[in-house]
Protein backbone atom coordinates (compact mmCIF):
# COMPACT_ATOMS: atom_id res chain seq x y z
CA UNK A 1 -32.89 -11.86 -25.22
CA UNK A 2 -35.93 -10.12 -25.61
CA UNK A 3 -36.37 -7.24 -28.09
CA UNK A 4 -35.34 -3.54 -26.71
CA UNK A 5 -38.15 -1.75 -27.51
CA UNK A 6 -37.56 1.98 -29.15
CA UNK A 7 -36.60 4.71 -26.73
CA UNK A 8 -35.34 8.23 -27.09
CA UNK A 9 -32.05 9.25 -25.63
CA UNK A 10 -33.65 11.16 -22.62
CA UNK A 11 -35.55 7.92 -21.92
CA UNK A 12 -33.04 5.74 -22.31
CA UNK A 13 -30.65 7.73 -19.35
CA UNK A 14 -33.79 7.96 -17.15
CA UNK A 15 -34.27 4.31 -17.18
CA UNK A 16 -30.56 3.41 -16.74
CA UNK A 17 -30.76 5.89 -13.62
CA UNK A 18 -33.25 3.88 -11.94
CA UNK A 19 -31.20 0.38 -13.49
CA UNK A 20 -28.00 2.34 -11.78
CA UNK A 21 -29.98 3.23 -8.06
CA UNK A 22 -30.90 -0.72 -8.29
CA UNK A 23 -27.62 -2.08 -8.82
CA UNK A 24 -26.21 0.06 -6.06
CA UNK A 25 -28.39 -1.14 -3.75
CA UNK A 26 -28.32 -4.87 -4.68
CA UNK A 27 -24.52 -4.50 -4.51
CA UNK A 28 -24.60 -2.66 -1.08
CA UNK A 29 -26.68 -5.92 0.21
CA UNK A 30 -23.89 -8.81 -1.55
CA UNK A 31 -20.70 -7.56 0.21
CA UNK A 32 -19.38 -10.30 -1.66
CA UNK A 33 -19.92 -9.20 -5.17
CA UNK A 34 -18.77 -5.57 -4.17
CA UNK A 35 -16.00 -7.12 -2.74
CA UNK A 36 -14.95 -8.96 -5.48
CA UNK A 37 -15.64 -6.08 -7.87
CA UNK A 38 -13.40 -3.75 -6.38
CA UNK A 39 -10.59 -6.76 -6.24
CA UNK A 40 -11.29 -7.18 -10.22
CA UNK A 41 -10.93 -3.07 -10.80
CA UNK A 42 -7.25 -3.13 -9.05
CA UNK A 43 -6.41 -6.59 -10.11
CA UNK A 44 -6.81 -4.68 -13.92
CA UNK A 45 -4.72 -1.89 -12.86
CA UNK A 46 -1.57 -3.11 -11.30
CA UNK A 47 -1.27 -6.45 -11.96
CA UNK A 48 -2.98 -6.71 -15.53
CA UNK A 49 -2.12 -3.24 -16.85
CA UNK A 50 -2.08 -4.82 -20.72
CA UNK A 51 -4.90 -7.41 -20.50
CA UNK A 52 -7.77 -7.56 -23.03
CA UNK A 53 -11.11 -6.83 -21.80
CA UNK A 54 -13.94 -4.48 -20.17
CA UNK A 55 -13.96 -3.28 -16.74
CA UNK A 56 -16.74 -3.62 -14.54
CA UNK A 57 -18.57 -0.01 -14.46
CA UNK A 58 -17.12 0.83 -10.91
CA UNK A 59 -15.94 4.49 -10.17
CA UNK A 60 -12.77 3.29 -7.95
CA UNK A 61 -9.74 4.35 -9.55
CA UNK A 62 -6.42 4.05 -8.59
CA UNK A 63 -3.43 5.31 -8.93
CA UNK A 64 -0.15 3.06 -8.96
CA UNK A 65 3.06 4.91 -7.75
CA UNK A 66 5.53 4.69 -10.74
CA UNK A 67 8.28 7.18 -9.17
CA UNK A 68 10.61 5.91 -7.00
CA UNK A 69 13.26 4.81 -9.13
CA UNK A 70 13.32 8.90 -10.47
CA UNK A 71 13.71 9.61 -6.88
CA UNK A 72 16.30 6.51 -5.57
CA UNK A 73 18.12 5.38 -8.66
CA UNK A 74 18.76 2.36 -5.93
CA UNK A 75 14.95 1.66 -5.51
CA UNK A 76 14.97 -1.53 -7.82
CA UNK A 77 17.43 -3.42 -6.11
CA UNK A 78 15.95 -2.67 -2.80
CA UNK A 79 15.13 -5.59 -0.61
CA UNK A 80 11.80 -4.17 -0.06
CA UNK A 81 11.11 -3.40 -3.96
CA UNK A 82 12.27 -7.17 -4.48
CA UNK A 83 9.61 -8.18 -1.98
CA UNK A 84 6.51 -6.46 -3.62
CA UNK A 85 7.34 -7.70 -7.28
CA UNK A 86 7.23 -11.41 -5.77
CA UNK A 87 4.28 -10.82 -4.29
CA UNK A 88 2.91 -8.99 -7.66
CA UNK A 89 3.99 -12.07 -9.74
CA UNK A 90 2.73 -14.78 -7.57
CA UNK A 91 -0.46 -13.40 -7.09
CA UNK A 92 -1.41 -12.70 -11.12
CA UNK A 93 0.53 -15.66 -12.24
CA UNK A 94 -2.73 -17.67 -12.39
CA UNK A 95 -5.78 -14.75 -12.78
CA UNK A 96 -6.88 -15.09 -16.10
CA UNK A 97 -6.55 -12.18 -18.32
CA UNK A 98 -9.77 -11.63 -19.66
CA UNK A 99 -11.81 -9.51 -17.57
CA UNK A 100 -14.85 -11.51 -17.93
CA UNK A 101 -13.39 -14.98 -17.04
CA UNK A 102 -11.28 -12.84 -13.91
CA UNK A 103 -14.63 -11.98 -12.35
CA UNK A 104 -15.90 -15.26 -12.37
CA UNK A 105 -12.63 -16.42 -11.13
CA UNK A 106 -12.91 -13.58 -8.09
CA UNK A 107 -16.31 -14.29 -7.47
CA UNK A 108 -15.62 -17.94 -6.78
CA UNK A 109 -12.61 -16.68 -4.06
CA UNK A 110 -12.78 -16.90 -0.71
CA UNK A 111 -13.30 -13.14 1.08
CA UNK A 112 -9.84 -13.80 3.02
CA UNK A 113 -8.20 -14.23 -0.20
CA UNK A 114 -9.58 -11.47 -1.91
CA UNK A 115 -8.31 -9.07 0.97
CA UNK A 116 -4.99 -10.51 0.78
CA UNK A 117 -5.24 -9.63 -3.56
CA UNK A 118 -6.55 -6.28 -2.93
CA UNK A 119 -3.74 -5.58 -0.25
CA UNK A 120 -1.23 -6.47 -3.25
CA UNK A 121 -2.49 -4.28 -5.61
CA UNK A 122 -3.54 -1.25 -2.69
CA UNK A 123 0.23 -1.67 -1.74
CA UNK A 124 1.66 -0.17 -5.07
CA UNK A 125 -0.68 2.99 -4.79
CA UNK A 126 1.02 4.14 -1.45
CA UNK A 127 3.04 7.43 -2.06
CA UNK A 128 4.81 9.03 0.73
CA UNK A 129 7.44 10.23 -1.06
CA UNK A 130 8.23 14.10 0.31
CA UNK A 131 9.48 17.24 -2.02
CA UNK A 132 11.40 18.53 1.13
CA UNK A 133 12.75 17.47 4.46
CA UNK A 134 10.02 17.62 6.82
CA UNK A 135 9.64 16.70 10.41
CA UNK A 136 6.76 15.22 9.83
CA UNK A 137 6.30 12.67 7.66
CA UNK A 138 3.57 11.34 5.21
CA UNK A 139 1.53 8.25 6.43
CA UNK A 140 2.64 7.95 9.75
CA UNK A 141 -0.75 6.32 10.95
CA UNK A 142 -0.06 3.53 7.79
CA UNK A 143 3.86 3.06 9.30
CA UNK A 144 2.58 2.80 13.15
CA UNK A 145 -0.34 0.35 11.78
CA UNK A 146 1.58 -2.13 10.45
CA UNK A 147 4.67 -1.66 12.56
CA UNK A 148 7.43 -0.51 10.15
CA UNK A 149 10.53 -1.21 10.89
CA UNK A 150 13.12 0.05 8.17
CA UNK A 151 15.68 -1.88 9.76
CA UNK A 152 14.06 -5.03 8.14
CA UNK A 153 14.19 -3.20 4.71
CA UNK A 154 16.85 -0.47 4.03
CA UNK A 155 20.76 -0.23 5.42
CA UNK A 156 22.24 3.24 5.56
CA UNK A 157 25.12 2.62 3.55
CA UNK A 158 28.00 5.27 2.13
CA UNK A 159 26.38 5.69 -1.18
CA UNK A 160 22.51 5.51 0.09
CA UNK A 161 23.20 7.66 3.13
CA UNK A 162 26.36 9.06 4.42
CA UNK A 163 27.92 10.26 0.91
CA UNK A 164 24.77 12.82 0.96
CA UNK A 165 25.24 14.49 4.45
CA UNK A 166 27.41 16.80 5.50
CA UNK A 167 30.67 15.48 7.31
CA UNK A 168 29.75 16.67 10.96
CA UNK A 169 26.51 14.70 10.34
CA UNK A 170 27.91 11.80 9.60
CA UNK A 171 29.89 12.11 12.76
CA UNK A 172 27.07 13.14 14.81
CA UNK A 173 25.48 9.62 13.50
CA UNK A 174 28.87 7.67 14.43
CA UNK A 175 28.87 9.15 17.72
CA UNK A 176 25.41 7.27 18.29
CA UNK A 177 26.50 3.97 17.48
CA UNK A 178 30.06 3.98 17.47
CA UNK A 179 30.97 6.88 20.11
CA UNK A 180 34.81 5.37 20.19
CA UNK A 181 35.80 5.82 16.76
CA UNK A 182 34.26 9.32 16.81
CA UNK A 183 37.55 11.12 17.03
CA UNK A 184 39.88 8.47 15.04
CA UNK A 185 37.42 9.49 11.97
CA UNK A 186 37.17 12.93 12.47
CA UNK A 187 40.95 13.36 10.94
CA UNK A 188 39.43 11.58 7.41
CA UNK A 189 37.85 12.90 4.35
CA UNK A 190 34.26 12.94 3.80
CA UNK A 191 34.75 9.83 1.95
CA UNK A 192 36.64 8.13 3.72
CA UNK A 193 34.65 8.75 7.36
CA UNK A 194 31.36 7.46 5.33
CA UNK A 195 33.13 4.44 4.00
CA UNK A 196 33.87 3.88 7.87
CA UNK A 197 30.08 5.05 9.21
CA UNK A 198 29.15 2.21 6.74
CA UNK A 199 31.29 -0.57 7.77
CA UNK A 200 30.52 0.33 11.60
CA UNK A 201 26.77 0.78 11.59
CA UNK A 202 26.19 -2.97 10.53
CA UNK A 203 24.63 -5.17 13.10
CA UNK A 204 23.78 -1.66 15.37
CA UNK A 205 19.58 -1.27 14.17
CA UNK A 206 21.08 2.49 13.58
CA UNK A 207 18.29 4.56 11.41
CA UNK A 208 18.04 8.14 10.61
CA UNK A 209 15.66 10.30 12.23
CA UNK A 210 13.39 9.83 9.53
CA UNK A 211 13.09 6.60 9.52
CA UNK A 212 11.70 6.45 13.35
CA UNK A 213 8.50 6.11 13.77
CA UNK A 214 6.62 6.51 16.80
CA UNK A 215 5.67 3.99 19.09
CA UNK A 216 1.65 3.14 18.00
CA UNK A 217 -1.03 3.36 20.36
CA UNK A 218 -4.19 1.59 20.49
CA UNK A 219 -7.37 3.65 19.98
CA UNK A 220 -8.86 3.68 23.18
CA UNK A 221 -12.90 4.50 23.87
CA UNK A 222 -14.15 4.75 20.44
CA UNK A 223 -17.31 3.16 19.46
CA UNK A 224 -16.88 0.31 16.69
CA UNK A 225 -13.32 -0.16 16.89
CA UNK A 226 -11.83 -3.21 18.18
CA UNK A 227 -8.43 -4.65 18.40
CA UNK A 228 -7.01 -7.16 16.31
CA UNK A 229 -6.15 -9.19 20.19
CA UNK A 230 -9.62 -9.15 20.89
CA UNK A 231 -12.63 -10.91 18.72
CA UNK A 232 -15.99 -9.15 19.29
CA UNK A 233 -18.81 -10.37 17.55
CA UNK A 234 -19.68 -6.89 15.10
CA UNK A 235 -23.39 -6.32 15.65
CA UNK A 236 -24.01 -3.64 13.26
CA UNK A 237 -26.79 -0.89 13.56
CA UNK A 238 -29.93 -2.81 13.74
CA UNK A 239 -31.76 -0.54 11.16
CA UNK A 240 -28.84 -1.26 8.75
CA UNK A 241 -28.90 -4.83 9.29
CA UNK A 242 -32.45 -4.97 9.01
CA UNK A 243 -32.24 -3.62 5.32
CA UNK A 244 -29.34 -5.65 4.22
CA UNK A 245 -31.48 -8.97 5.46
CA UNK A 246 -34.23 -7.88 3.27
């Protein structure tokens, strides 16, 4: 390494400014390297929280949601909780720890499975958690994008659901799945009509206002944007691509 010749403070920043303006650009020209950069930021924060090593000097932060289980003492256990951990521990089982060695490691990964690690660790940032009923809810773009269903990943069940309603709730709910047995459960206690809403929702696809989401419509007319059915070839602004050939 050669030898660092003697520099005041001010000069030192003022060089490292123009090092800094140089590195961005060479980074905004390997969409590789950024990508794998980023990957290696979130990789450190939600699946290697503990692990030895420097980051790479990247401003992207983020934020993992550590919450729910104050808010659903249930949360845990939940089929869809279950789901992300596997995902979590499959995907860091074999990233090295060092941060070093995991950029190397990242570097040498294909760009589809880098988007599939970063959508594993951008997963456990999402927050849409609400202080308040509300009509509408948080990230209802995300939900219509990638089709939620909560069907596939919550039941309403007496002590998830109908235990916390009021009784003519509950029976407004029966009367939507179960009309029949409306009037045969009307003459129970609360308990006892959402031990019954429980055992007579299964098998219906029955979800709470909340959890409907609105049917999600294609973008239609704007420039850029194309469908994941179709498979344009991108031709991006020639100026741009001009520079990033350079």
């Amino acid at each position: 390494m050669p030898k660092t010749a003697s520099l005041s403070d001010r000069l030192a920043q003022r060089l490292s400014a123009h090092r800094t303006a140089a590195l961005q650009i060479e980074i905004a020209r390997h969409p590789h390297v950024a990508l794998a950069a980023l990957v290696h930021g979130v990789v450190q924060t939600v699946l290697q929280p503990d692990a030895c090593g420097d980051g790479l000097p990247f401003g992207v932060r983020l934020t993992v949601q550590d919450r729910l289980e104050s808010m659903a003492p249930d949360w845990p256990e939940s089929p869809a909780a279950v789901a992300l951990r596997t995902l979590q521990e499959v995907a860091g089982e074999a990233l090295p720890q060092d941060g070093a060695e995991l950029f190397a490691v990242l570097l040498a990964t294909s760009q589809d499975d880098l988007v599939r690690l970063l959508a594993v660790c951008v997963a456990a940032t999402v927050d849409v958690v609400t202080p308040r009923a509300t009509a509408r809810q948080p990230g209802t773009e995300l939900a219509q994008a990638v089709g939620l269903d909560m069907a596939a990943w919550w039941k309403p069940t007496a002590e998830g659901y109908f235990q916390h309603v009021p009784k003519a709730a509950i029976l407004e709910a029966v009367s939507q799945y179960a009309p029949e047995q409306v009037t045969r459960l009307s003459k129970l206690k609360k308990a006892g009509i959402a031990s019954e809403a429980e055992r007579l929702v299964e098998g219906t696809g029955w979800m709470p206002a909340v959890f409907q989401t609105e049917h999600h419509m294609e973008p239609e007319g704007v420039p850029g944007v194309a469908s994941d059915t179709d498979a344009p070839e991108v031709v991006a602004d020639e100026a741009l691509a001009h520079a990033l050939a350079a």
